[in-house]
N, C-alpha and C. Protein backbone atom coordinates (compact mmCIF):
# COMPACT_ATOMS: atom_id res chain seq x y z
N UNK A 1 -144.65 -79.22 -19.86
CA UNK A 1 -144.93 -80.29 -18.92
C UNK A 1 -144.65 -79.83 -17.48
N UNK A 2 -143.56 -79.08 -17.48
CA UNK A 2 -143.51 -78.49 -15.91
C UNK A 2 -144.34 -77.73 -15.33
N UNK A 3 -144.90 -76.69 -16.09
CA UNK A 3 -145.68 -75.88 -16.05
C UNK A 3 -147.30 -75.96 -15.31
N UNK A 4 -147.34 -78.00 -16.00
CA UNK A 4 -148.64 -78.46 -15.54
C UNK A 4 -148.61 -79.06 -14.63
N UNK A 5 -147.00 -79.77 -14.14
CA UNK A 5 -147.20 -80.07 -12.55
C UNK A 5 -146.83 -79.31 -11.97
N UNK A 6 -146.45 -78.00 -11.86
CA UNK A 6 -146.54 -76.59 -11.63
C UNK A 6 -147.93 -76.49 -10.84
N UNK A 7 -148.51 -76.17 -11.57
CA UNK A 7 -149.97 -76.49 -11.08
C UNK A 7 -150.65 -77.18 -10.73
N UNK A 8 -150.40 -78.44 -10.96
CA UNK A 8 -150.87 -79.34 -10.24
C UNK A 8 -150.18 -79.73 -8.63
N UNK A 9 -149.01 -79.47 -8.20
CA UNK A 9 -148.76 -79.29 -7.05
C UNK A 9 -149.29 -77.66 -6.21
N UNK A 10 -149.54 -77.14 -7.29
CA UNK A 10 -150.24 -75.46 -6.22
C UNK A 10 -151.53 -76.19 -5.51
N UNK A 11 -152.28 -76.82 -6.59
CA UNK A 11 -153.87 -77.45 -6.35
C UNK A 11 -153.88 -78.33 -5.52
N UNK A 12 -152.81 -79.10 -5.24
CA UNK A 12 -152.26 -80.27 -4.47
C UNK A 12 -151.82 -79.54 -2.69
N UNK A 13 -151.25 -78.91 -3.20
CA UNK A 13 -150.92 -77.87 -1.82
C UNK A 13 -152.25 -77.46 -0.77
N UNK A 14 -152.83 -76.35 -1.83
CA UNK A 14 -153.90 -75.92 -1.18
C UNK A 14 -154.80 -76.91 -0.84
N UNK A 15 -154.99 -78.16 -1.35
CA UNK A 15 -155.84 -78.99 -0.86
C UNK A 15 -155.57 -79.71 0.03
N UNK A 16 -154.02 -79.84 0.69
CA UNK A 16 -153.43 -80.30 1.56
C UNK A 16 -153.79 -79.46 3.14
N UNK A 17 -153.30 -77.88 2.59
CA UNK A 17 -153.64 -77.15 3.39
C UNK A 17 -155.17 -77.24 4.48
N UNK A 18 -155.99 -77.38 3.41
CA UNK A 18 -157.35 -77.48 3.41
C UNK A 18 -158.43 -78.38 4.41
N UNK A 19 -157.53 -80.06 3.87
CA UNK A 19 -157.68 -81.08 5.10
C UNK A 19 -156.76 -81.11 6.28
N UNK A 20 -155.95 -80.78 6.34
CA UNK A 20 -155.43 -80.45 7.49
C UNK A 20 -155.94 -79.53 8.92
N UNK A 21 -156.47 -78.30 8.22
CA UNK A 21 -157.38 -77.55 8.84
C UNK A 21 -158.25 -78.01 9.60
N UNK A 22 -159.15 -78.68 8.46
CA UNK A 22 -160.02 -79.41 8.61
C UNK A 22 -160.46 -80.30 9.49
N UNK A 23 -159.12 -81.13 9.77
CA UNK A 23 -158.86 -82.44 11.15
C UNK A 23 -158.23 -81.66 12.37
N UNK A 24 -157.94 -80.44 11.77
CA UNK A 24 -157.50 -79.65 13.29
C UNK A 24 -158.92 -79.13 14.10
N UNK A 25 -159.79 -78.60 13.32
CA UNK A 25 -161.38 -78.24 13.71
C UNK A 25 -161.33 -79.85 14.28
N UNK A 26 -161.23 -80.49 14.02
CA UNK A 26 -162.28 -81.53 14.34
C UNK A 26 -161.78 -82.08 15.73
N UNK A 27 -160.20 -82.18 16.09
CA UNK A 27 -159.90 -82.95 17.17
C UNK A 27 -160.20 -82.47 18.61
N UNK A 28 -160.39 -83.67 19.01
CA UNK A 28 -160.91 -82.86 20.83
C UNK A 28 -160.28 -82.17 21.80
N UNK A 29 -160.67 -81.57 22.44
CA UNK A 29 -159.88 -80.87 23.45
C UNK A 29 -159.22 -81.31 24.17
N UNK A 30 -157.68 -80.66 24.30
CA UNK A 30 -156.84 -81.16 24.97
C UNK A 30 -156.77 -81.68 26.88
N UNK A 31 -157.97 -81.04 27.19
CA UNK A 31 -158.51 -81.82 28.67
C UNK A 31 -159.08 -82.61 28.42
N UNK A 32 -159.54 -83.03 27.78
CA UNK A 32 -160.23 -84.58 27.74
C UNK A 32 -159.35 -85.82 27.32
N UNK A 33 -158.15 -86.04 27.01
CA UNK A 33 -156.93 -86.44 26.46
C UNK A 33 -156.11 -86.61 27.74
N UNK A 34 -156.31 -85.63 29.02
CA UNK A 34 -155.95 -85.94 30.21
C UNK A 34 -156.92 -87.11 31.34
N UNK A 35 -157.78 -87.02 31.07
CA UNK A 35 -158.68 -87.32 32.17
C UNK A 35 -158.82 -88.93 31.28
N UNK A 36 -159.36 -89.43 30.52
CA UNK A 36 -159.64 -90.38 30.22
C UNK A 36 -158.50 -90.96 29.24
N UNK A 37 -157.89 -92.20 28.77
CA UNK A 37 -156.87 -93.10 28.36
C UNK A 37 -157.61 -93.90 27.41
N UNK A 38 -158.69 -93.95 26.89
CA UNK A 38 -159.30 -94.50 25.77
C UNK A 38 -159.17 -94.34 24.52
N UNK A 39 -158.79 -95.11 23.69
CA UNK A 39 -158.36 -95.05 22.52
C UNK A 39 -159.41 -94.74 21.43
N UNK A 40 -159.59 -93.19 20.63
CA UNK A 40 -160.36 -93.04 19.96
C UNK A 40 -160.34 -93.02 18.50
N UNK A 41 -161.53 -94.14 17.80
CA UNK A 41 -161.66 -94.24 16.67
C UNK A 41 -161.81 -93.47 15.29
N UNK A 42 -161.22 -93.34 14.58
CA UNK A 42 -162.00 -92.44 13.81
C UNK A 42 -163.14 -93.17 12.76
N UNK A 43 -164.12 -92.39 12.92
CA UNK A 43 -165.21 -92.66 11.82
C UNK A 43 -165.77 -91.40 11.21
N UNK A 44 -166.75 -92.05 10.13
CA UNK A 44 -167.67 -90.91 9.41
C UNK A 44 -166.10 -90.03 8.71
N UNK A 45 -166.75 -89.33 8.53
CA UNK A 45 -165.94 -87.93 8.43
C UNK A 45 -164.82 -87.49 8.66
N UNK A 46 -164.49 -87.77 9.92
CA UNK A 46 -162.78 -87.74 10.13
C UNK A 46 -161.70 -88.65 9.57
N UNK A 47 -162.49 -89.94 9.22
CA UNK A 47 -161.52 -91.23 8.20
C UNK A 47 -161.75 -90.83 7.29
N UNK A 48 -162.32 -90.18 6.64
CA UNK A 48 -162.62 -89.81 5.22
C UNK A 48 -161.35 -88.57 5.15
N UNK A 49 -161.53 -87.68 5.95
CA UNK A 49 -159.97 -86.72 5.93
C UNK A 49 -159.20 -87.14 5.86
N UNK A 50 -158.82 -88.26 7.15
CA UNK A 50 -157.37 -88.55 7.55
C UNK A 50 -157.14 -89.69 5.98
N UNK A 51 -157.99 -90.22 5.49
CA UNK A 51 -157.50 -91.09 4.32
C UNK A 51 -156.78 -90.52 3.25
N UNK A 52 -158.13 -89.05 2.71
CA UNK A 52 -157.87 -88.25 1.79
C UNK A 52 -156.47 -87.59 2.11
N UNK A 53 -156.10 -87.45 3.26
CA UNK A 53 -155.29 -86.31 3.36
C UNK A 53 -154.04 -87.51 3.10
N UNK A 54 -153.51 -88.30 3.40
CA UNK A 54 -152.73 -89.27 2.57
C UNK A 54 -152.59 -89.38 1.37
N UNK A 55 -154.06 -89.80 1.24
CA UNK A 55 -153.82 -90.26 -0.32
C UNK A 55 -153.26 -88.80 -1.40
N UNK A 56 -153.53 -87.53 -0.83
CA UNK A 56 -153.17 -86.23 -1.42
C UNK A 56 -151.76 -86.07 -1.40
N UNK A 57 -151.35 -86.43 -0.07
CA UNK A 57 -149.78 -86.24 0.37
C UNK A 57 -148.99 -87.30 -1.24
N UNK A 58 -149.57 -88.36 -1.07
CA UNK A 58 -148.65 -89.12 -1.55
C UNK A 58 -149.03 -89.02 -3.31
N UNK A 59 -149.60 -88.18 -3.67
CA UNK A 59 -150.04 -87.47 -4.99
C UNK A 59 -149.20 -86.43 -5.15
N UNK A 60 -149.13 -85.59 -3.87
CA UNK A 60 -148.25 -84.75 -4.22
C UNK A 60 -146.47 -84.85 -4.29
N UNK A 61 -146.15 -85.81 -3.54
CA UNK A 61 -144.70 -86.70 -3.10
C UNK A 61 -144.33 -86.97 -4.35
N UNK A 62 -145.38 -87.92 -5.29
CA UNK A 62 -145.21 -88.29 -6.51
C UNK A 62 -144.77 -87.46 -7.50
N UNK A 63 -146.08 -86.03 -7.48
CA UNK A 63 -145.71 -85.23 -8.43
C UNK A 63 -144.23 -84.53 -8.23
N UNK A 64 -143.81 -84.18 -7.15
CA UNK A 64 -143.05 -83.77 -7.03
C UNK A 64 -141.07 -84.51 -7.66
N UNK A 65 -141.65 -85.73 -7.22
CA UNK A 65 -140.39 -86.45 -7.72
C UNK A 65 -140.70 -86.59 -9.26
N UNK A 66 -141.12 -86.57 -9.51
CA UNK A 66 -141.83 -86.47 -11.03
C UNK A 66 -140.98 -85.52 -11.82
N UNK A 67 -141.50 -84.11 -11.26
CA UNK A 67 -141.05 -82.77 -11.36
C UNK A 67 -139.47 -82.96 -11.47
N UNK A 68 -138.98 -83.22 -10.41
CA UNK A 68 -137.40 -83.09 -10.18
C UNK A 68 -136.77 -84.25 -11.31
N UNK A 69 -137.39 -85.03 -11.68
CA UNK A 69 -136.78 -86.15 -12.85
C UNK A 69 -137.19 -85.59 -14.07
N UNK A 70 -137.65 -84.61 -14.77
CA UNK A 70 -137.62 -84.14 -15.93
C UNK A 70 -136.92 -82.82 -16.05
C-alpha cells in the first residue's frame, strides 16, 4: 500500500511541477503590474490551471497524510 502512494505522490509531484510552470509562462510582465492598478481576471486557460493546480495540491496533502497514518 505504501508503495502505491509512493507513486502516486511522484505522479502527483510532477504534475504539480508541471502546472506551476505552466502559470509561470503565462503571467504578465512585471512592467505592466507597474503602470496600470487593474485587477486581472483569470479566464479560459489560466482558471483551468490555477483550479487544477489546487485541486492537485490538495490530492497530494491528502495522500500524503494518508501515507504518514499507515
Amino acid at each position: 500500500m505504501k508503495n502505491i502512494l509512493s507513486i502516486i505522490q511522484i505522479i502527483l509531484s510532477l504534475l504539480l511541477i508541471a502546472l506551476v510552470f505552466l502559470q509561470a509562462n503565462n503571467s504578465p510582465d512585471n512592467k505592466s503590474n507597474f503602470i496600470s492598478d487593474t485587477n486581472v481576471e483569470k479566464r479560459g486557460w489560466e482558471k483551468i490551471t490555477f483550479v487544477l493546480t489546487i485541486v492537485i495540491l490538495a490530492i497530494f496533502v491528502l495522500s500524503s497524510i494518508i501515507q504518514i497514518l499507515l
